[in-house]
PDB file of N, CA and C in Angstrom:
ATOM      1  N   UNK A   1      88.003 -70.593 106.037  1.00  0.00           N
ATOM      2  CA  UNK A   1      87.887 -71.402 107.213  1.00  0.00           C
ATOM      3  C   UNK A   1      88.367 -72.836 106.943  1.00  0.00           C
ATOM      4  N   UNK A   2      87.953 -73.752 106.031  1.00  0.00           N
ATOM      5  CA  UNK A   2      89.014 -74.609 105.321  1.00  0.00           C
ATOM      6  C   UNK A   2      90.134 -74.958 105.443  1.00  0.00           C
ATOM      7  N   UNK A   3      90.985 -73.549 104.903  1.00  0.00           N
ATOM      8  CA  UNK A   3      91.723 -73.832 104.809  1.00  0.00           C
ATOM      9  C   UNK A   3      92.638 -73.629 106.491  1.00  0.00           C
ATOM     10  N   UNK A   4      91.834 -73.358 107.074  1.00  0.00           N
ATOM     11  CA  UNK A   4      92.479 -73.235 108.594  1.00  0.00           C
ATOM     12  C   UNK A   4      92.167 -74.310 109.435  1.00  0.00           C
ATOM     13  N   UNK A   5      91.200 -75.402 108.606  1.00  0.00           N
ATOM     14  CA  UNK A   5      91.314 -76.780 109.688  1.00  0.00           C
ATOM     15  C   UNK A   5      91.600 -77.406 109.066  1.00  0.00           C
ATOM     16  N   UNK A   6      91.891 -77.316 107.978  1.00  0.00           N
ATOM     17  CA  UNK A   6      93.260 -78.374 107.223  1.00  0.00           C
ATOM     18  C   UNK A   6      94.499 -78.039 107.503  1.00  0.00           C
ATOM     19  N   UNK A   7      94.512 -76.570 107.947  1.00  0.00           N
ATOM     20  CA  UNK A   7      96.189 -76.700 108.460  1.00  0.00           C
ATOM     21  C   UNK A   7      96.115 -77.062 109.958  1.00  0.00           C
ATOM     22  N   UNK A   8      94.865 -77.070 110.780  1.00  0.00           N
ATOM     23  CA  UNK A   8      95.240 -77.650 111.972  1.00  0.00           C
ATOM     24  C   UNK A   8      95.459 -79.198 111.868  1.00  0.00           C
ATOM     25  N   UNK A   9      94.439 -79.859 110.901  1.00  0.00           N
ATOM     26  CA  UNK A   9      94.326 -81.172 111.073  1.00  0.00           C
ATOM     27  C   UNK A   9      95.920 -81.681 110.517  1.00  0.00           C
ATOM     28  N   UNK A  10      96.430 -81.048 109.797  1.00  0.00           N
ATOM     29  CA  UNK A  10      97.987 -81.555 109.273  1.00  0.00           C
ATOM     30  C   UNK A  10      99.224 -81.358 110.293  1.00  0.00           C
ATOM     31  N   UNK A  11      99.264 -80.055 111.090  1.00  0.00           N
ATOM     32  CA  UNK A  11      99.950 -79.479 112.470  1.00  0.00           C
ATOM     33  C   UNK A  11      99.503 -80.632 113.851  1.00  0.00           C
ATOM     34  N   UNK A  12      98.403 -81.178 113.702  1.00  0.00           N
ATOM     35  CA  UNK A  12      98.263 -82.310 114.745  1.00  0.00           C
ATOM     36  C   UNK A  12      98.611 -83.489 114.623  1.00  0.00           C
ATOM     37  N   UNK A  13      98.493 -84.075 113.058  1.00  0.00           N
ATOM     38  CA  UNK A  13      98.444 -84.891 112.396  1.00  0.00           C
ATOM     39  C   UNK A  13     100.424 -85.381 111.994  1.00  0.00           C
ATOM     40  N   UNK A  14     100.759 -84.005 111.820  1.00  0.00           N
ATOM     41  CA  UNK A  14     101.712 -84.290 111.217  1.00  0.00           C
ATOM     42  C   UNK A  14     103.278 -83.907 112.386  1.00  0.00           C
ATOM     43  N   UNK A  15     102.759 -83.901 113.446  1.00  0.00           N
ATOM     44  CA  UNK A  15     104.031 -83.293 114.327  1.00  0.00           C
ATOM     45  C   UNK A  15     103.371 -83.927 115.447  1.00  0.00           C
ATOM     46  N   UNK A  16     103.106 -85.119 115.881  1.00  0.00           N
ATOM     47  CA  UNK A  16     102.437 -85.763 116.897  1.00  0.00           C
ATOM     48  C   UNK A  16     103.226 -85.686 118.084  1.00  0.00           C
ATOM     49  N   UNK A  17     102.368 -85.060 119.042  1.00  0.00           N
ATOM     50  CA  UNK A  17     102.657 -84.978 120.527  1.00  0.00           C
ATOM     51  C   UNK A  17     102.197 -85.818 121.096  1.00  0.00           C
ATOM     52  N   UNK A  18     101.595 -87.014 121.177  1.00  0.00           N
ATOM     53  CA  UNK A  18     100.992 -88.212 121.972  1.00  0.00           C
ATOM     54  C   UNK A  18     101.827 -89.153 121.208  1.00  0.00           C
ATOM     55  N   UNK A  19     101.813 -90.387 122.003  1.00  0.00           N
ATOM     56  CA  UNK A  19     102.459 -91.911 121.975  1.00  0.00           C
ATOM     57  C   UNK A  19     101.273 -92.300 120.700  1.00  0.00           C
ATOM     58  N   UNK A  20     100.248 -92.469 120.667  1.00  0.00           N
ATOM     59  CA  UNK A  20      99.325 -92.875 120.160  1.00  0.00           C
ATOM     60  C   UNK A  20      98.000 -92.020 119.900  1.00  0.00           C
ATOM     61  N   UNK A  21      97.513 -91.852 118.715  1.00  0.00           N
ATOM     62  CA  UNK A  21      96.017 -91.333 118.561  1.00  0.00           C
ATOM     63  C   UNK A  21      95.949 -89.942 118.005  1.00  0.00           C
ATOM     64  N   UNK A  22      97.124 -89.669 117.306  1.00  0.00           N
ATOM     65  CA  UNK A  22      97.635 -87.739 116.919  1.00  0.00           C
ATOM     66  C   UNK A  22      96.441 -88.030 115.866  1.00  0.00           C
ATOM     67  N   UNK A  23      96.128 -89.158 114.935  1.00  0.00           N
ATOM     68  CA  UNK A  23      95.137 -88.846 113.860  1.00  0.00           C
ATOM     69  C   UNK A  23      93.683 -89.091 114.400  1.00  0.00           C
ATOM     70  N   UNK A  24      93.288 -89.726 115.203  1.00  0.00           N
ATOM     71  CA  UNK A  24      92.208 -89.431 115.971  1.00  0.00           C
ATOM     72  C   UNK A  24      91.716 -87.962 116.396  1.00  0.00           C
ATOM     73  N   UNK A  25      92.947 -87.582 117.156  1.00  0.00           N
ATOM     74  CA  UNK A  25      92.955 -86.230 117.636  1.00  0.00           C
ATOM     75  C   UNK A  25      92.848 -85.191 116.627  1.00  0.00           C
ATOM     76  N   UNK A  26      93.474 -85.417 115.792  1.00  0.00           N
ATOM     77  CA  UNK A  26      93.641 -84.319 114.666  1.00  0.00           C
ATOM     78  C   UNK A  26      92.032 -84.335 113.862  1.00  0.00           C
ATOM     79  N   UNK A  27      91.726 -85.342 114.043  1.00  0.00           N
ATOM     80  CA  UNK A  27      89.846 -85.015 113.079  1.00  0.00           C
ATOM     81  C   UNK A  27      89.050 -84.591 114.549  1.00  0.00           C
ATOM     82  N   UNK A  28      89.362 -85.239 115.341  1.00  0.00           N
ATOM     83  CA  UNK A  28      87.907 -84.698 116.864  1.00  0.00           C
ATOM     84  C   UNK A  28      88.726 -83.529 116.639  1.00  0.00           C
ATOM     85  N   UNK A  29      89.714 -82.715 116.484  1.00  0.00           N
ATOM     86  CA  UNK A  29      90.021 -81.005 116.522  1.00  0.00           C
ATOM     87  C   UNK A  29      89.610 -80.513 115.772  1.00  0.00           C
ATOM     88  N   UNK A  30      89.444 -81.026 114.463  1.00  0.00           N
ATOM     89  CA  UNK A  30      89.159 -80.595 113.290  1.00  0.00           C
ATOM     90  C   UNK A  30      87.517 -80.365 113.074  1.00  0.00           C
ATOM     91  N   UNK A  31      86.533 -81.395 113.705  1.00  0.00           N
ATOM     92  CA  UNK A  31      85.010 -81.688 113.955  1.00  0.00           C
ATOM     93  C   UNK A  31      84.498 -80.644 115.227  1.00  0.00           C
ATOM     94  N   UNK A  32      85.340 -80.487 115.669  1.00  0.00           N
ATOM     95  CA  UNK A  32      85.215 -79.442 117.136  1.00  0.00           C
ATOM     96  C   UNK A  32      85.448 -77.896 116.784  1.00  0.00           C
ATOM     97  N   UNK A  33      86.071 -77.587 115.703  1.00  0.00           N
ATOM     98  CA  UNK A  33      86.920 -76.767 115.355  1.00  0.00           C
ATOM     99  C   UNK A  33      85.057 -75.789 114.398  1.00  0.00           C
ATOM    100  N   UNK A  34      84.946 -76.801 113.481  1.00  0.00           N
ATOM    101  CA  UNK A  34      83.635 -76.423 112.543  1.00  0.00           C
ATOM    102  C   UNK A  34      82.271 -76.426 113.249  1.00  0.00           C
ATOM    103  N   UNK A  35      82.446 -77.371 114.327  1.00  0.00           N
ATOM    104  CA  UNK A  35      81.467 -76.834 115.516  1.00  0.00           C
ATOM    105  C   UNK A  35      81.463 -75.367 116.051  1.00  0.00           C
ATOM    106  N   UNK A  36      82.548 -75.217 116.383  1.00  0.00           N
ATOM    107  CA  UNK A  36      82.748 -74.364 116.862  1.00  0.00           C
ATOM    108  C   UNK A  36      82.062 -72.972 116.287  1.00  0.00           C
ATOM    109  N   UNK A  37      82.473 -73.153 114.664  1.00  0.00           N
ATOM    110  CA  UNK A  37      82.678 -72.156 113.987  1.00  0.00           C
ATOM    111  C   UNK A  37      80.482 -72.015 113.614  1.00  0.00           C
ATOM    112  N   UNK A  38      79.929 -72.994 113.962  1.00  0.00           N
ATOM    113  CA  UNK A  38      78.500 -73.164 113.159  1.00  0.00           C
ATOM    114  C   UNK A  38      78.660 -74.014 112.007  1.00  0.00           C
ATOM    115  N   UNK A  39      79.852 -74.691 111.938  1.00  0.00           N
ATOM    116  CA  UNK A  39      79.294 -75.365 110.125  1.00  0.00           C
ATOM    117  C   UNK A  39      79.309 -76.530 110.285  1.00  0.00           C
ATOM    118  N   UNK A  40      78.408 -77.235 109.504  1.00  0.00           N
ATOM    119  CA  UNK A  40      78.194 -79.061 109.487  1.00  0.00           C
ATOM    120  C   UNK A  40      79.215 -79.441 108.492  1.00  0.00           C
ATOM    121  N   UNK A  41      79.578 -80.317 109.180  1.00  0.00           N
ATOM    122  CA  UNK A  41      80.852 -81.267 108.052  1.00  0.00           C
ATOM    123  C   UNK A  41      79.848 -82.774 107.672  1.00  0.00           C
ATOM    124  N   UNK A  42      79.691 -83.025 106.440  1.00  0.00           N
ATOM    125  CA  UNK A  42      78.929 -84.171 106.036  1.00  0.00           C
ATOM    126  C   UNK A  42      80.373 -84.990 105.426  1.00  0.00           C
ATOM    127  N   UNK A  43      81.227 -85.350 106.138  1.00  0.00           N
ATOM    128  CA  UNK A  43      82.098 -86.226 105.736  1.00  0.00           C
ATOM    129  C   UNK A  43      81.567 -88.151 105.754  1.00  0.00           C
ATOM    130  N   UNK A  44      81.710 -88.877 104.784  1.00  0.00           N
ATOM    131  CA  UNK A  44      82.105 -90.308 105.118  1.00  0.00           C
ATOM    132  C   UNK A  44      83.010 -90.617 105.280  1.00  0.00           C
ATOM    133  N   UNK A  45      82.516 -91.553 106.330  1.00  0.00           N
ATOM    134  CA  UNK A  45      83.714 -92.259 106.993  1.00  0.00           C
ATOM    135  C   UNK A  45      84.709 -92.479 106.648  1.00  0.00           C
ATOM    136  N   UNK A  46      85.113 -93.535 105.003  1.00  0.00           N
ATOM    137  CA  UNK A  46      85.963 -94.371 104.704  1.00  0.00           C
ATOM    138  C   UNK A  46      86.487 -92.795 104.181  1.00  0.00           C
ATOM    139  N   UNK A  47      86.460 -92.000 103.589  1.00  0.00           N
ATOM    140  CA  UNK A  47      86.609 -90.893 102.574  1.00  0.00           C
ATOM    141  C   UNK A  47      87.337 -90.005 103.905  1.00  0.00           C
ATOM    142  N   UNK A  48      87.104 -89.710 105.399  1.00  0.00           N
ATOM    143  CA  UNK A  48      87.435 -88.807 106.380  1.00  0.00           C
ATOM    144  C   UNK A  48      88.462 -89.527 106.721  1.00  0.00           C
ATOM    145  N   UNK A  49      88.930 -91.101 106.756  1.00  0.00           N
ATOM    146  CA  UNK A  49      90.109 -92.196 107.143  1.00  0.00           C
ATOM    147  C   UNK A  49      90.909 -91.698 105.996  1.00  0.00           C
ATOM    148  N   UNK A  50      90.653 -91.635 104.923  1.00  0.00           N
ATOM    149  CA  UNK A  50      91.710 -92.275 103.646  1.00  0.00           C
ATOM    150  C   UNK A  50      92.090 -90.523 103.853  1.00  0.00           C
ATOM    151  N   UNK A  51      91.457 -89.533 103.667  1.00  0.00           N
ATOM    152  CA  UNK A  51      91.921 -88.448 104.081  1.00  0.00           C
ATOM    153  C   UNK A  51      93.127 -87.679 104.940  1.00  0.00           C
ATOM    154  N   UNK A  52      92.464 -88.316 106.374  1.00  0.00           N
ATOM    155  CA  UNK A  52      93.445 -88.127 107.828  1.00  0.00           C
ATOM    156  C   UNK A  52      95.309 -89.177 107.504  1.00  0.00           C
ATOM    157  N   UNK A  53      94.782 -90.521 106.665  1.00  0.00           N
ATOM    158  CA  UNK A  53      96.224 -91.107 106.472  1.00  0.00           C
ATOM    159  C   UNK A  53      96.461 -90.580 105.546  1.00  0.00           C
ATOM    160  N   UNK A  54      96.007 -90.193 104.386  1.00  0.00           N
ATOM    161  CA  UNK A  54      96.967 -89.453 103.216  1.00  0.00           C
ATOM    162  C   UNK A  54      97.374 -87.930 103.899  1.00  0.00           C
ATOM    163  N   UNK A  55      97.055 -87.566 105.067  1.00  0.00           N
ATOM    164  CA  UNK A  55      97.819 -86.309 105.624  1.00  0.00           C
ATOM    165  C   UNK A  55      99.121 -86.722 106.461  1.00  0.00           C
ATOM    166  N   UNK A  56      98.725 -88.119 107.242  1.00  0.00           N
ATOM    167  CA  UNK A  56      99.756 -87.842 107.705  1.00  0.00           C
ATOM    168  C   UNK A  56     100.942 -88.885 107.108  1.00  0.00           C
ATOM    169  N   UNK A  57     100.534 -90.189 105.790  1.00  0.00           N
ATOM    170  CA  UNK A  57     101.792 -90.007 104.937  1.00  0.00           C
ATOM    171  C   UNK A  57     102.208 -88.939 104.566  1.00  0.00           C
ATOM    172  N   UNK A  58     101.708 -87.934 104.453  1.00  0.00           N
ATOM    173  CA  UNK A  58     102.537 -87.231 103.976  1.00  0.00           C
ATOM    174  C   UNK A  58     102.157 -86.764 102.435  1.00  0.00           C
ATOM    175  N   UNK A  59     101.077 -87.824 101.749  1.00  0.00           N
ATOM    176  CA  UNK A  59     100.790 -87.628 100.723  1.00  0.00           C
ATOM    177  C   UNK A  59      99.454 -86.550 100.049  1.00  0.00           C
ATOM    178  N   UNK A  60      99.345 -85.472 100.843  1.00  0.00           N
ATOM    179  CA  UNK A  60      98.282 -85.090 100.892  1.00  0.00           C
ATOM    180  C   UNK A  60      99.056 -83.332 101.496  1.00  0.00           C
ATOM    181  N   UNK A  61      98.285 -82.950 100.675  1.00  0.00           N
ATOM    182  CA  UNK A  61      98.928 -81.015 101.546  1.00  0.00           C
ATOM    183  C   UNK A  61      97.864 -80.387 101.835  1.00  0.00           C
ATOM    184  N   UNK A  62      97.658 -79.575 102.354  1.00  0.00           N
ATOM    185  CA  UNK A  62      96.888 -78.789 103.396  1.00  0.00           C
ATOM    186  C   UNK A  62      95.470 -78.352 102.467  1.00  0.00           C
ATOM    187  N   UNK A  63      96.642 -77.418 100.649  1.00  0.00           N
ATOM    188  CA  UNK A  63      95.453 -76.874  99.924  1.00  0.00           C
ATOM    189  C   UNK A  63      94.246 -78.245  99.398  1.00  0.00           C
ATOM    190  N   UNK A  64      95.152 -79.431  99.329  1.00  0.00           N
ATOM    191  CA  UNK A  64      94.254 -80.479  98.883  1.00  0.00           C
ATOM    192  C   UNK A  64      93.252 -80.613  99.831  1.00  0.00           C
ATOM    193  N   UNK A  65      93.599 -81.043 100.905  1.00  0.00           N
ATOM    194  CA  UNK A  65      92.522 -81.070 102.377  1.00  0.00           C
ATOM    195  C   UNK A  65      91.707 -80.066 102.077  1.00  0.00           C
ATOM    196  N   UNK A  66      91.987 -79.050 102.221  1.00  0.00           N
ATOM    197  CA  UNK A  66      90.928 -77.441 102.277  1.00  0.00           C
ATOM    198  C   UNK A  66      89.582 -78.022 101.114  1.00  0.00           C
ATOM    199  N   UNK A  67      90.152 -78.172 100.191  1.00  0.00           N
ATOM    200  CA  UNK A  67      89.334 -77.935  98.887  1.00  0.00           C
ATOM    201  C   UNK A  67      88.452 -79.903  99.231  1.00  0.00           C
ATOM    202  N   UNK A  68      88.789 -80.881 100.040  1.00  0.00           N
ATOM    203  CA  UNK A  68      87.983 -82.103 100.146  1.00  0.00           C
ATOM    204  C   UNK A  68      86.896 -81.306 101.537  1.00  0.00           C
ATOM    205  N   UNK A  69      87.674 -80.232 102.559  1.00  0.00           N
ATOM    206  CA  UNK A  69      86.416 -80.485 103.615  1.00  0.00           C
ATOM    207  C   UNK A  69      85.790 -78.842 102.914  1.00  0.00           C
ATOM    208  N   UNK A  70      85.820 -78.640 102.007  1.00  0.00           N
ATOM    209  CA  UNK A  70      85.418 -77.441 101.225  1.00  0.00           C
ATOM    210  C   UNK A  70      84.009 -78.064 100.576  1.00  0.00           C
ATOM    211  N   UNK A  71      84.447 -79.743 100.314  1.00  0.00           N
ATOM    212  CA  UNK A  71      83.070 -79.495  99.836  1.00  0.00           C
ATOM    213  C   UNK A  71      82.288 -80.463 100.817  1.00  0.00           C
ATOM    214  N   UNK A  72      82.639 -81.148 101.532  1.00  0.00           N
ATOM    215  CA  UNK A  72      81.746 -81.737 102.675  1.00  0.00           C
ATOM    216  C   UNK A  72      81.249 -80.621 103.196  1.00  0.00           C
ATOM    217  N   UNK A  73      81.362 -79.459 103.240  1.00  0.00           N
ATOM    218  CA  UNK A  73      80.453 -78.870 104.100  1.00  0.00           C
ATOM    219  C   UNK A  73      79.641 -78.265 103.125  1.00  0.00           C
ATOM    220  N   UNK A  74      79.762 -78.448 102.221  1.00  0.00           N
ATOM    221  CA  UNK A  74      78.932 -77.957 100.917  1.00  0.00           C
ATOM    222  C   UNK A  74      77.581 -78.966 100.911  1.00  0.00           C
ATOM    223  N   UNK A  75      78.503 -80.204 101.171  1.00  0.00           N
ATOM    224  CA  UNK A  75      77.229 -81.514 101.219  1.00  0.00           C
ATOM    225  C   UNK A  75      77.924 -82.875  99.676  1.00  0.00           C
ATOM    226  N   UNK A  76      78.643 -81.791  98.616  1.00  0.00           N
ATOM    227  CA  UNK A  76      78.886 -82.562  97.530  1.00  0.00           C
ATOM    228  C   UNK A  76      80.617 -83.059  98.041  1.00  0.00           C
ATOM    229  N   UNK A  77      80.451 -84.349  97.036  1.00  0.00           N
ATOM    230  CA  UNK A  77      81.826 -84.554  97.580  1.00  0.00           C
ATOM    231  C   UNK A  77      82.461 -83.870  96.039  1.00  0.00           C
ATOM    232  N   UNK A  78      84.001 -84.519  96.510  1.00  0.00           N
ATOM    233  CA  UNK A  78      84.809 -83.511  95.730  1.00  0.00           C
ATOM    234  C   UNK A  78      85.594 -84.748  94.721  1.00  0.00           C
ATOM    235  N   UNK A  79      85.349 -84.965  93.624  1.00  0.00           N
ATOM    236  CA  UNK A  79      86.196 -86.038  92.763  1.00  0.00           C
ATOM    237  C   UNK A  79      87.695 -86.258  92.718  1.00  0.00           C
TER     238      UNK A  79
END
C-alpha cells in the first residue's frame, strides 16, 4: 500500500495539472488515500515538506518515499 501512495504522491506531484498547489494536492491525496484505506500516517511536518519537495525535485523516487511513509505509519521514523 506504500508503495501505491508514493507512486500517487509522485504522478501528482510530478506531472502537475494545476497552475499552482500540485504538492499540496499530492499529500491531501496521499492523507485521503490512507484514510481511505484505515491507516494512520504519523508524519511531521518539516519531514512530510522536505519529503513532498525532494519528490518533486526530482530528487527522491517512489521506492524511497514507500519505505519513509512505510514507517510513519509504523509510528518510527525512518533514518
Amino acid at each position: 500500500m506504500d508503495t501505491k501512495a508514493a507512486v500517487l504522491l509522485e504522478s501528482i506531484v510530478r506531472h502537475p495539472s494545476l497552475v499552482d498547489g500540485n504538492k499540496r494536492l499530492g499529500w491531501l491525496a496521499l492523507v485521503v488515500f490512507y484514510g481511505l484505506n484505515e491507516v494512520t500516517l504519523e508524519a511531521p511536518d518539516d519531514e512530510a515538506y522536505g519529503l513532498v519537495i525532494g519528490v518533486a525535485e526530482g530528487s527522491l523516487d517512489y521506492h524511497s518515499v514507500a519505505a519513509q511513509l512505510a514507517a510513519w505509519c509504523r509510528g518510527d521514523a525512518l533514518a
